[in-house]
C-alpha atoms as a PDB file:
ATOM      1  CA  UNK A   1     -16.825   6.989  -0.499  1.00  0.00           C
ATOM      2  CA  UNK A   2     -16.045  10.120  -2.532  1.00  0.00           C
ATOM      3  CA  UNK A   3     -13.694   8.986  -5.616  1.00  0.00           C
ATOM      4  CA  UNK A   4     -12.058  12.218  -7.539  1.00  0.00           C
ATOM      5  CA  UNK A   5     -10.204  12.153 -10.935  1.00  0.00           C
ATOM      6  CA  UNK A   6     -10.258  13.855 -13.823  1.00  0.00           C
ATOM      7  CA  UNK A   7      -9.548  10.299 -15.748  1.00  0.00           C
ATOM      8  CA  UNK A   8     -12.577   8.358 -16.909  1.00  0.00           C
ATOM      9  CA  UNK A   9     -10.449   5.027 -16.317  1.00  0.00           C
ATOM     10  CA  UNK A  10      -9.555   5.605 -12.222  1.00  0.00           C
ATOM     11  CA  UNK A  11     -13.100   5.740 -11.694  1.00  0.00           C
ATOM     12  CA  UNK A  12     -14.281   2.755 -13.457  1.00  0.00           C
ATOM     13  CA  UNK A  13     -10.565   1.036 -11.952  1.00  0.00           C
ATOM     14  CA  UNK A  14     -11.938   2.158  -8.358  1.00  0.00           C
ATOM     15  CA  UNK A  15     -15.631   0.880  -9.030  1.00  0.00           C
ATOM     16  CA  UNK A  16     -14.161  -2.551 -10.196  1.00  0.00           C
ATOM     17  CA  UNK A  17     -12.200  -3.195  -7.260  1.00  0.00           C
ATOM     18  CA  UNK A  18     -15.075  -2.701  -5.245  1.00  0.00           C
ATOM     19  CA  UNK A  19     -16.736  -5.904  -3.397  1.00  0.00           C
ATOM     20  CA  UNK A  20     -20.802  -6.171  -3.915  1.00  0.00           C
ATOM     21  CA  UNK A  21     -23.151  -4.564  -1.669  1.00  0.00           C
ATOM     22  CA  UNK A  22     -23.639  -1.237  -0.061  1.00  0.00           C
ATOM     23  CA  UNK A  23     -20.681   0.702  -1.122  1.00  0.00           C
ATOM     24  CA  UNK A  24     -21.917   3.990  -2.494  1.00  0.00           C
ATOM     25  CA  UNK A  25     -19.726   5.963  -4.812  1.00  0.00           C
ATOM     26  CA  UNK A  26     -19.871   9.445  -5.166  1.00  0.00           C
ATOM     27  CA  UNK A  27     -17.549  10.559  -8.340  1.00  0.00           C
ATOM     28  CA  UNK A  28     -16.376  14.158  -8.723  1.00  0.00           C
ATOM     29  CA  UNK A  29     -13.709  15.307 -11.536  1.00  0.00           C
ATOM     30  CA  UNK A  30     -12.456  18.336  -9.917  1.00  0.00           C
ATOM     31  CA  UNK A  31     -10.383  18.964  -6.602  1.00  0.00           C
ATOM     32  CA  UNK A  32     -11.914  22.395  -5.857  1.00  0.00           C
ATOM     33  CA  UNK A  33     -15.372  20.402  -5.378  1.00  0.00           C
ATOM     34  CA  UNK A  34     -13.939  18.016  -2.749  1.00  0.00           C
ATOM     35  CA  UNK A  35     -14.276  20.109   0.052  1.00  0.00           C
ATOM     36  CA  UNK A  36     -17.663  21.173  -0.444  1.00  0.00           C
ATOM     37  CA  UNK A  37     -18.326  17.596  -1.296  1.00  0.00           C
ATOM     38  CA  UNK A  38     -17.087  16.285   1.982  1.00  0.00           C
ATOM     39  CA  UNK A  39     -18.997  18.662   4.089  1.00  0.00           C
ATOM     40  CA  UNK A  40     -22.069  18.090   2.585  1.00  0.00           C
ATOM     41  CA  UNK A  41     -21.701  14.026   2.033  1.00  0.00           C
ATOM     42  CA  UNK A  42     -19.708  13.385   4.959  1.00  0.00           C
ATOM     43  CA  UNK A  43     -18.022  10.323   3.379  1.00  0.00           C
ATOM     44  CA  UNK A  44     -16.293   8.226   4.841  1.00  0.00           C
ATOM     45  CA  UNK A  45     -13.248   7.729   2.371  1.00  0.00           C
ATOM     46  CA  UNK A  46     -11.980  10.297  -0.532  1.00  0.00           C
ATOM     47  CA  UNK A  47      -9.516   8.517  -3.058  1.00  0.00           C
ATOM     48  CA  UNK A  48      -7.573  11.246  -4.102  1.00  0.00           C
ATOM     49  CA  UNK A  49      -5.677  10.730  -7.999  1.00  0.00           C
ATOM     50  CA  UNK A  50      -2.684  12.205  -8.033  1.00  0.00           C
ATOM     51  CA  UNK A  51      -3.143  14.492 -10.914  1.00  0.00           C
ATOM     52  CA  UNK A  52      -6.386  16.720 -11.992  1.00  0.00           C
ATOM     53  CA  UNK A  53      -6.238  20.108 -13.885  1.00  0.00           C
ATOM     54  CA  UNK A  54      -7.552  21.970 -11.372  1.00  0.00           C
ATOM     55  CA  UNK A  55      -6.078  20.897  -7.633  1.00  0.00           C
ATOM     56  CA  UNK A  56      -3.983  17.685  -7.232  1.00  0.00           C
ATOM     57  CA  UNK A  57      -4.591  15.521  -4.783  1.00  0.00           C
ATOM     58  CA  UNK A  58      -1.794  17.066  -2.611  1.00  0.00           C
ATOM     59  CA  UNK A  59      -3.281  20.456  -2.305  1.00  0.00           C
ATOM     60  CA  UNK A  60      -6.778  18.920  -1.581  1.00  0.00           C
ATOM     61  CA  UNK A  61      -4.604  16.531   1.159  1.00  0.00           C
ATOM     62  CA  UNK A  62      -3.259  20.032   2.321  1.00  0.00           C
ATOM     63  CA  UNK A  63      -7.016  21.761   2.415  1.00  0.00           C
ATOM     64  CA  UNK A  64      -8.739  19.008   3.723  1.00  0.00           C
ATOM     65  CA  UNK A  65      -5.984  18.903   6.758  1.00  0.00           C
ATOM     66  CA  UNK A  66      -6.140  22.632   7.302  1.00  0.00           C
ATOM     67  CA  UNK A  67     -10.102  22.398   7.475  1.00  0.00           C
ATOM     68  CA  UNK A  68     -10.302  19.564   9.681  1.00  0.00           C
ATOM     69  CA  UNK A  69      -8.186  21.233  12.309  1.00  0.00           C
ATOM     70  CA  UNK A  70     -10.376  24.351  11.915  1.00  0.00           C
ATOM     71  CA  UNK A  71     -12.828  22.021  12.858  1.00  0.00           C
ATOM     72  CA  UNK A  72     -14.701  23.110  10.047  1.00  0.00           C
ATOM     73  CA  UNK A  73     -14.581  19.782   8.561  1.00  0.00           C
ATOM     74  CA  UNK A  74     -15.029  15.938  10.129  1.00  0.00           C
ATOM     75  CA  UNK A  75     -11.783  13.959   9.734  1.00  0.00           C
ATOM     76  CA  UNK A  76     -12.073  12.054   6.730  1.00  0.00           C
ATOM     77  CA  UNK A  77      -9.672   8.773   5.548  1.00  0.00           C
ATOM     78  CA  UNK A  78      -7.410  10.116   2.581  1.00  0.00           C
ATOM     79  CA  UNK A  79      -6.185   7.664  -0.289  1.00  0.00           C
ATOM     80  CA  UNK A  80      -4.089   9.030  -2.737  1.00  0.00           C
ATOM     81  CA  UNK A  81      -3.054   7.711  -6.046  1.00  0.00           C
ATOM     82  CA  UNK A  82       0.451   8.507  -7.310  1.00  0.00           C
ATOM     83  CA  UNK A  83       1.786   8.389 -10.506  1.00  0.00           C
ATOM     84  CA  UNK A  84       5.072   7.342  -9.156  1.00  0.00           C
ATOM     85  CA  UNK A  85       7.745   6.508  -6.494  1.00  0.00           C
ATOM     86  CA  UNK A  86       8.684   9.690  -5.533  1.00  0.00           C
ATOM     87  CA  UNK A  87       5.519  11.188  -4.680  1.00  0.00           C
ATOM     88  CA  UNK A  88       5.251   9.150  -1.999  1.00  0.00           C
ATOM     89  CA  UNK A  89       7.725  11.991  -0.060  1.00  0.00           C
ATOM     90  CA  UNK A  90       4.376  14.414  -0.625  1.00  0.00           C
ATOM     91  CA  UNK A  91       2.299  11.964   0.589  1.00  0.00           C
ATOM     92  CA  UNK A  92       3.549  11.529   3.966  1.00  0.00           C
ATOM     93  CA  UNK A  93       4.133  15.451   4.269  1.00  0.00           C
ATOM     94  CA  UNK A  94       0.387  16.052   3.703  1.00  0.00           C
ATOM     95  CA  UNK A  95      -0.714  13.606   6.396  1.00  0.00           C
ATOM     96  CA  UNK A  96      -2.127  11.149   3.355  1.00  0.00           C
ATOM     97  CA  UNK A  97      -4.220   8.120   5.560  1.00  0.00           C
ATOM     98  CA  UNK A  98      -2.280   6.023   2.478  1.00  0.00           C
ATOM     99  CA  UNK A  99      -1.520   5.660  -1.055  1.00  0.00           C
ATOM    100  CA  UNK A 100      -0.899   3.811  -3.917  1.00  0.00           C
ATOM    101  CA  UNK A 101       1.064   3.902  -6.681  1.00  0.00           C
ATOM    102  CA  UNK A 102      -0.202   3.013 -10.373  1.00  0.00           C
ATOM    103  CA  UNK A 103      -0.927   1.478 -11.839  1.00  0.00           C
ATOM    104  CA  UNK A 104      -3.909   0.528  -9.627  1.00  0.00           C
ATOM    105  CA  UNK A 105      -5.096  -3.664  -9.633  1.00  0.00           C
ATOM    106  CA  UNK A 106      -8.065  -4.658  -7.233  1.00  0.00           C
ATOM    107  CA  UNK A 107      -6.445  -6.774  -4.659  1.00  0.00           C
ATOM    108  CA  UNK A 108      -4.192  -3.697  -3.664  1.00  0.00           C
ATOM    109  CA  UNK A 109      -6.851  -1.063  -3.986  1.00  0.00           C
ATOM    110  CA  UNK A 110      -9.185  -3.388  -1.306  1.00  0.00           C
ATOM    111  CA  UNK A 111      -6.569  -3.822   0.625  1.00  0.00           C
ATOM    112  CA  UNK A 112      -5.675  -0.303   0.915  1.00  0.00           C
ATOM    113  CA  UNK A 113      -8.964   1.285   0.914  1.00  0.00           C
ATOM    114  CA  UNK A 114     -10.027  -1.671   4.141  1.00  0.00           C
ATOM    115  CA  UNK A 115      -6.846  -0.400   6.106  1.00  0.00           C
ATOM    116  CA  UNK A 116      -7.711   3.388   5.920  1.00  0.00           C
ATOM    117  CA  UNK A 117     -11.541   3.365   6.537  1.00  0.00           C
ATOM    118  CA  UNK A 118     -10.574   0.844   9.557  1.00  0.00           C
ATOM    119  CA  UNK A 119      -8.679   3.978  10.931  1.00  0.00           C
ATOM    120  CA  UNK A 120      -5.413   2.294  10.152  1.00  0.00           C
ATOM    121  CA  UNK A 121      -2.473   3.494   7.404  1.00  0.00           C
ATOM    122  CA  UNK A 122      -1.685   1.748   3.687  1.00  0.00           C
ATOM    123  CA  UNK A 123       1.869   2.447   2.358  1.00  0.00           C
ATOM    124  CA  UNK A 124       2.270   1.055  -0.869  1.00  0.00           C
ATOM    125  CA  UNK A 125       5.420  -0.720  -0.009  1.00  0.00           C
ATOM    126  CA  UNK A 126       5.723  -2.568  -3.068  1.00  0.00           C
ATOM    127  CA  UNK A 127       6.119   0.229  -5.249  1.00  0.00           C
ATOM    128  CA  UNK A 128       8.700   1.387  -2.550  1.00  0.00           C
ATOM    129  CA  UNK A 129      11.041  -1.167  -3.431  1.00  0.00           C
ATOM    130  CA  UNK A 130      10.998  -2.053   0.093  1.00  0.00           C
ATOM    131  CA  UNK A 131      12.727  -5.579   0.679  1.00  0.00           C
ATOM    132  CA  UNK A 132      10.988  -5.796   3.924  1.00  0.00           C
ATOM    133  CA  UNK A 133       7.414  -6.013   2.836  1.00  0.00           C
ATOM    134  CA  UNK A 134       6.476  -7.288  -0.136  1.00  0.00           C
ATOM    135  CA  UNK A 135       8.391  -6.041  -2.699  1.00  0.00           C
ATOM    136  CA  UNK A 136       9.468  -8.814  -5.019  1.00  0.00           C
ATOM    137  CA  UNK A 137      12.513  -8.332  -7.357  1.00  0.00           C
ATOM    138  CA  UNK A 138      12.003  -8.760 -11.175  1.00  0.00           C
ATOM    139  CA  UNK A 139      14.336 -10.725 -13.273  1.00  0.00           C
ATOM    140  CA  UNK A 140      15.761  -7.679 -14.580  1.00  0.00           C
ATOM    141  CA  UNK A 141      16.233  -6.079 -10.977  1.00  0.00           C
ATOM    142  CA  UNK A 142      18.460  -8.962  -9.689  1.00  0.00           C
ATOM    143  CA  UNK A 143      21.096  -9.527 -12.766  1.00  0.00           C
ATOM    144  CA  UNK A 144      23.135  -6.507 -11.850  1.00  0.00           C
END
């Protein structure tokens, strides 16, 4: 598993969620190393944050994509983490495995990070607002 951020705290939030035994981490802070990174380590999930100074996760999405259908590059599961709603648009465009939207707690980053390396999809349907799945309505959200 190849985690990349530029924040200290989505590593460590990543690492917690993680169950015990032989999950091996690989941490990079830059987006411009994750190609490189995946075709030397071969990993078999990159979690992708959102924002990083030098490549977000939607251009590395975009390269990764692009590389693997040069075949220059194994298909690799994709989980991005969005800083909000409305990115999740740019993560279906960029053919995101599936995402999550901060902030991150353990339960959700399991489940999401189980669906994708199973070869399966994670939409973050809560943050969605989608009354279908699990959204759940806050006190607030049902007085109007």
């Amino acid at each position: 598993m190849l985690v990349v951020s530029d924040a200290p705290w989505v590593h460590e939030d990543i690492r917690a969620a993680l169950p015990g035994g032989d999950t091996v981490v690989r941490s990079l802070t830059s987006g411009q190393a994750v190609r490189a990174a995946v075709g030397e380590q071969r990993p078999d999930l990159v979690i992708l944050d959102m924002q990083m100074g030098d490549m977000g996760a939607i251009a590395v999405t975009y390269d990764l994509r692009l590389e693997e259908s040069g075949d220059r590059l194994p298909n690799v599961a994709v989980l991005l983490l969005l800083d909000r709603q409305a990115d999740v648009f740019l993560a279906r465009q960029c053919q995101a495995n599936g995402w999550l939207v901060k902030p991150l707690d353990p339960i959700r980053v399991r489940k999401a990070m189980k669906a994708v390396m199973a070869g399966g999809r994670f939409e973050d349907r809560r943050a969605t607002g989608d009354a279908t799945t699990n959204y759940r309505p806050t006190a607030d959200s049902t007085a109007r």
